[in-house]
C-alpha atoms as a PDB file:
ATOM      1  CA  UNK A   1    -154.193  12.274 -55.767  1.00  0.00           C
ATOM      2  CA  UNK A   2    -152.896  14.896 -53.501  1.00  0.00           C
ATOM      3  CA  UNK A   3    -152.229  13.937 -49.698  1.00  0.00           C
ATOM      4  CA  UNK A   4    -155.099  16.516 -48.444  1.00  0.00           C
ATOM      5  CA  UNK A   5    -157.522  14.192 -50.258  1.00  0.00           C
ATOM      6  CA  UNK A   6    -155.888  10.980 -49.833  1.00  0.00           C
ATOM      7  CA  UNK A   7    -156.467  12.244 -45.878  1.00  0.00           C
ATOM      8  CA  UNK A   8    -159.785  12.879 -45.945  1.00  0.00           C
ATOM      9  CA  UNK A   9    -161.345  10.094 -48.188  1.00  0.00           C
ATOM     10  CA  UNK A  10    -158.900   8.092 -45.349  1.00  0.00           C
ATOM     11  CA  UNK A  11    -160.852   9.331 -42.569  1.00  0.00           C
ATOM     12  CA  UNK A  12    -164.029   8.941 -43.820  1.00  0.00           C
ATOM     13  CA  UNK A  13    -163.393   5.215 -44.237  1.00  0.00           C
ATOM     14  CA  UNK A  14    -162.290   5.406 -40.643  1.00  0.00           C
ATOM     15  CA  UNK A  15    -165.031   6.216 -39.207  1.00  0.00           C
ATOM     16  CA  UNK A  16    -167.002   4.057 -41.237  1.00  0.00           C
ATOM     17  CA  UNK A  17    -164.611   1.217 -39.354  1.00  0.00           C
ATOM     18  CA  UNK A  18    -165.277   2.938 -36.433  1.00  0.00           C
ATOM     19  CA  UNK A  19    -169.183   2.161 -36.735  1.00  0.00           C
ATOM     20  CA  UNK A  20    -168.391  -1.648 -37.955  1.00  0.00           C
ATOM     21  CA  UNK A  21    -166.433  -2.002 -34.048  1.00  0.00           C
ATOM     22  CA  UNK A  22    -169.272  -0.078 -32.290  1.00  0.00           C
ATOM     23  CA  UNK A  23    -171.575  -2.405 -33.756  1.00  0.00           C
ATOM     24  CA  UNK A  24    -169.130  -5.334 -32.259  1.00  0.00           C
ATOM     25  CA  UNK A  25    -169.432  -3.438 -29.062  1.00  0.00           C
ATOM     26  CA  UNK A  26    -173.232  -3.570 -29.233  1.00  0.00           C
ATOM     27  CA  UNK A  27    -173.252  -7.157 -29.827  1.00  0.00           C
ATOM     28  CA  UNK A  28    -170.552  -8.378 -27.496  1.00  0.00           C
ATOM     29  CA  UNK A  29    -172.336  -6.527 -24.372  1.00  0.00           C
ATOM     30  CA  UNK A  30    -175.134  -9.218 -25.146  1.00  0.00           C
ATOM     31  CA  UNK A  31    -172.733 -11.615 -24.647  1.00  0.00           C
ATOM     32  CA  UNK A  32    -172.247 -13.570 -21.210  1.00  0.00           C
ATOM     33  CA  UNK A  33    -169.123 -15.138 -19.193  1.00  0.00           C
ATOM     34  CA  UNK A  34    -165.971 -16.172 -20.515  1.00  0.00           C
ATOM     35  CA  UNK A  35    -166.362 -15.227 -23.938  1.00  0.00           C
ATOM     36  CA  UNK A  36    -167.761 -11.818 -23.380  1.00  0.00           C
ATOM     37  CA  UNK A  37    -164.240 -11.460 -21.371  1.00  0.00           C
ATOM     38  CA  UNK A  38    -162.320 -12.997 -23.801  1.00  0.00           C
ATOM     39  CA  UNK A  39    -164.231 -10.588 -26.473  1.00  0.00           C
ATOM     40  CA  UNK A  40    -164.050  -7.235 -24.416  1.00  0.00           C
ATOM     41  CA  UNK A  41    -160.074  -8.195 -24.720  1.00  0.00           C
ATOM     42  CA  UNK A  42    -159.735  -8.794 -28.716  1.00  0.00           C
ATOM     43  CA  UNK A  43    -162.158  -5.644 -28.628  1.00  0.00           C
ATOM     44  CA  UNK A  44    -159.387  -3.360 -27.139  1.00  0.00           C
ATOM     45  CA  UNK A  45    -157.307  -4.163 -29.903  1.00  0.00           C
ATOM     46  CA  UNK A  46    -159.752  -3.145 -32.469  1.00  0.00           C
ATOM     47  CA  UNK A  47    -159.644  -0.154 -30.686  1.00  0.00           C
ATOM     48  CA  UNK A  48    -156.127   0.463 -30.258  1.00  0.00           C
ATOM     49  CA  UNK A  49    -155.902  -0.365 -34.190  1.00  0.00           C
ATOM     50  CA  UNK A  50    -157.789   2.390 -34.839  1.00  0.00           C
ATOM     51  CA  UNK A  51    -156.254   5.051 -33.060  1.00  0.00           C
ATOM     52  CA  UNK A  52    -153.177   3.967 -34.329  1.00  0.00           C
ATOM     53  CA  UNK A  53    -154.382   4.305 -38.165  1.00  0.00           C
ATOM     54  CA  UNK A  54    -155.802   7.685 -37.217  1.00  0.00           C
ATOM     55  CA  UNK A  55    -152.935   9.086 -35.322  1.00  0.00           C
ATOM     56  CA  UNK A  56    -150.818   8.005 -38.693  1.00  0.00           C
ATOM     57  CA  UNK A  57    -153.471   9.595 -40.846  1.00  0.00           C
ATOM     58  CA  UNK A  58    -152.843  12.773 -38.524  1.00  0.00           C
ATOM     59  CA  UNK A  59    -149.710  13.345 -38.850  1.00  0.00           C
ATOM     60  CA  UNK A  60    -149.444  12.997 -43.003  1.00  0.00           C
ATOM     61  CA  UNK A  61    -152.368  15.056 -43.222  1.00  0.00           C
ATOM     62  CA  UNK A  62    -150.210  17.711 -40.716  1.00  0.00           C
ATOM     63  CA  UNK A  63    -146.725  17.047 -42.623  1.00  0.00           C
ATOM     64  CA  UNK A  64    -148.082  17.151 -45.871  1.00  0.00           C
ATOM     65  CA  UNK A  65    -144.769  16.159 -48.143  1.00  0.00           C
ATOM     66  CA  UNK A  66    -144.020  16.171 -51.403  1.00  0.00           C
ATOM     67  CA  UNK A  67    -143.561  11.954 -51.481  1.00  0.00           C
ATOM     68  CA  UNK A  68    -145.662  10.628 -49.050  1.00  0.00           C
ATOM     69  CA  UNK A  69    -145.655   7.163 -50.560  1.00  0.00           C
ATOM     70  CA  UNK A  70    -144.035   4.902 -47.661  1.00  0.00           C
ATOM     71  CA  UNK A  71    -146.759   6.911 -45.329  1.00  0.00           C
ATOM     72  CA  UNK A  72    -149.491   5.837 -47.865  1.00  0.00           C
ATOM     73  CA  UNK A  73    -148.520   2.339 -47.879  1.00  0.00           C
ATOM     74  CA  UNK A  74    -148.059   1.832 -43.688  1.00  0.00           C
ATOM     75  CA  UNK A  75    -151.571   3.595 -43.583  1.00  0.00           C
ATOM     76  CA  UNK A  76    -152.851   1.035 -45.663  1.00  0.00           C
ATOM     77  CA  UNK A  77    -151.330  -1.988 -44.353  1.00  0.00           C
ATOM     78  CA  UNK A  78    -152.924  -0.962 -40.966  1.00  0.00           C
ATOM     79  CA  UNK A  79    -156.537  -0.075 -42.891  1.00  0.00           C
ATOM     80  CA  UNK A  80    -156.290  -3.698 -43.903  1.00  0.00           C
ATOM     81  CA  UNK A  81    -155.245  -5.664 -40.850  1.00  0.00           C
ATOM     82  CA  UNK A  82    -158.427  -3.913 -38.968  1.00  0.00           C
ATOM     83  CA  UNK A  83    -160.494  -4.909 -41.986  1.00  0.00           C
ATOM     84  CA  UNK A  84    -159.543  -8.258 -41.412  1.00  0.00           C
ATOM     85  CA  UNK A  85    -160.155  -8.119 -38.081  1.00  0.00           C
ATOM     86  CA  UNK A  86    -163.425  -6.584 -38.474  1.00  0.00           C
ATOM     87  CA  UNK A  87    -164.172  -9.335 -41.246  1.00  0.00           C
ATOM     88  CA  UNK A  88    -163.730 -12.094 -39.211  1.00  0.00           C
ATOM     89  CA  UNK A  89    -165.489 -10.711 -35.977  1.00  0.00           C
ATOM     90  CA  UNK A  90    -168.065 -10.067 -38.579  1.00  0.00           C
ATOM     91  CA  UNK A  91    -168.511 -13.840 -40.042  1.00  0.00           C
ATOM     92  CA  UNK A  92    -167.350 -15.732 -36.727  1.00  0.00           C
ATOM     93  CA  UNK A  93    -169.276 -13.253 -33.489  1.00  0.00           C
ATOM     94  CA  UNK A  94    -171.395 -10.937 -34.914  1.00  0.00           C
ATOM     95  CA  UNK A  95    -173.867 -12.738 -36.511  1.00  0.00           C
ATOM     96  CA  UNK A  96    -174.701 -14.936 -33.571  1.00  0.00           C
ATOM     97  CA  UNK A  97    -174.522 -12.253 -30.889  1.00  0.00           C
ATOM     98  CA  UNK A  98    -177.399  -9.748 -32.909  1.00  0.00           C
ATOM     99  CA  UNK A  99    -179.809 -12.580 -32.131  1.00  0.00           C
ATOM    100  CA  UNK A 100    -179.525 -13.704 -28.847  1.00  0.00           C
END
Protein backbone atom coordinates (compact mmCIF):
# COMPACT_ATOMS: atom_id res chain seq x y z
CA UNK A 1 0.00 0.00 0.00
CA UNK A 2 1.27 3.30 -1.09
CA UNK A 3 1.24 6.29 1.54
CA UNK A 4 -1.43 8.36 -0.70
CA UNK A 5 -3.84 5.51 0.12
CA UNK A 6 -2.70 4.55 3.43
CA UNK A 7 -3.70 8.59 3.94
CA UNK A 8 -6.86 8.57 2.76
CA UNK A 9 -8.41 5.20 3.95
CA UNK A 10 -6.69 6.99 7.39
CA UNK A 11 -8.85 9.87 7.17
CA UNK A 12 -11.83 8.35 6.39
CA UNK A 13 -11.62 6.33 9.61
CA UNK A 14 -11.05 9.69 11.21
CA UNK A 15 -13.84 11.12 10.63
CA UNK A 16 -15.75 8.19 11.29
CA UNK A 17 -14.04 8.75 15.05
CA UNK A 18 -14.91 12.07 14.69
CA UNK A 19 -18.79 11.16 14.54
CA UNK A 20 -18.32 8.40 17.51
CA UNK A 21 -17.02 11.85 19.88
CA UNK A 22 -19.82 14.08 18.44
CA UNK A 23 -22.16 11.54 19.44
CA UNK A 24 -20.35 11.72 23.11
CA UNK A 25 -20.88 15.40 22.79
CA UNK A 26 -24.60 14.90 22.15
CA UNK A 27 -24.98 12.74 25.04
CA UNK A 28 -22.84 14.45 27.62
CA UNK A 29 -24.81 17.93 27.04
CA UNK A 30 -27.78 15.81 28.57
CA UNK A 31 -25.80 15.34 31.33
CA UNK A 32 -26.08 17.54 34.64
CA UNK A 33 -23.51 18.85 37.47
CA UNK A 34 -20.36 17.44 38.37
CA UNK A 35 -20.12 14.80 35.97
CA UNK A 36 -21.14 16.75 32.96
CA UNK A 37 -17.94 18.96 34.15
CA UNK A 38 -15.89 16.24 34.79
CA UNK A 39 -17.07 14.83 31.15
CA UNK A 40 -16.77 18.19 29.13
CA UNK A 41 -12.94 17.78 30.56
CA UNK A 42 -12.10 13.99 29.40
CA UNK A 43 -14.09 15.32 26.23
CA UNK A 44 -11.30 17.89 25.36
CA UNK A 45 -8.95 15.23 25.23
CA UNK A 46 -10.84 13.23 22.78
CA UNK A 47 -10.62 16.18 20.94
CA UNK A 48 -7.16 17.11 21.21
CA UNK A 49 -6.46 13.26 20.26
CA UNK A 50 -7.87 13.80 17.21
CA UNK A 51 -6.29 16.70 15.92
CA UNK A 52 -3.22 15.31 16.88
CA UNK A 53 -3.79 11.97 14.68
CA UNK A 54 -4.90 14.25 11.86
CA UNK A 55 -2.19 16.78 11.97
CA UNK A 56 0.25 13.46 11.83
CA UNK A 57 -1.83 12.07 9.01
CA UNK A 58 -1.16 15.63 7.34
CA UNK A 59 2.03 15.83 7.26
CA UNK A 60 2.86 12.01 5.80
CA UNK A 61 0.29 12.53 3.36
CA UNK A 62 2.37 16.13 2.50
CA UNK A 63 5.99 14.39 2.88
CA UNK A 64 5.15 11.46 1.13
CA UNK A 65 8.61 9.24 1.60
CA UNK A 66 9.83 6.41 0.30
CA UNK A 67 9.76 4.45 4.06
CA UNK A 68 7.17 5.85 5.92
CA UNK A 69 6.96 2.93 8.31
CA UNK A 70 7.83 4.60 11.86
CA UNK A 71 5.07 7.38 10.62
CA UNK A 72 2.63 4.43 9.97
CA UNK A 73 3.14 2.90 13.22
CA UNK A 74 2.91 6.42 15.58
CA UNK A 75 -0.33 7.05 13.45
CA UNK A 76 -1.60 3.95 14.56
CA UNK A 77 -0.68 3.85 18.07
CA UNK A 78 -2.62 7.20 18.36
CA UNK A 79 -5.76 5.63 16.09
CA UNK A 80 -5.83 3.10 18.89
CA UNK A 81 -5.50 4.99 22.14
CA UNK A 82 -8.68 7.22 20.85
CA UNK A 83 -10.39 3.93 20.04
CA UNK A 84 -9.97 2.99 23.41
CA UNK A 85 -11.04 5.96 24.63
CA UNK A 86 -14.00 6.06 22.52
CA UNK A 87 -14.67 2.30 23.60
CA UNK A 88 -14.88 2.88 27.00
CA UNK A 89 -16.91 6.25 26.88
CA UNK A 90 -18.97 4.04 24.71
CA UNK A 91 -19.67 0.99 27.32
CA UNK A 92 -19.26 3.15 30.64
CA UNK A 93 -21.32 7.01 29.53
CA UNK A 94 -22.89 6.64 26.48
CA UNK A 95 -25.31 4.22 26.93
CA UNK A 96 -26.84 5.77 30.00
CA UNK A 97 -26.72 9.38 28.84
CA UNK A 98 -28.93 8.51 25.23
CA UNK A 99 -31.76 7.73 27.64
CA UNK A 100 -32.11 10.16 30.12
Amino acid sequence: MDVSVFCGMMQTEINSLKARVYDIMRAVEKSKGKKKKADVARLKELHSLIEHLTEMNEKLARACPLDWSKEKEAIEEKKSQLIEKIDIWDSQHLAGLVDN
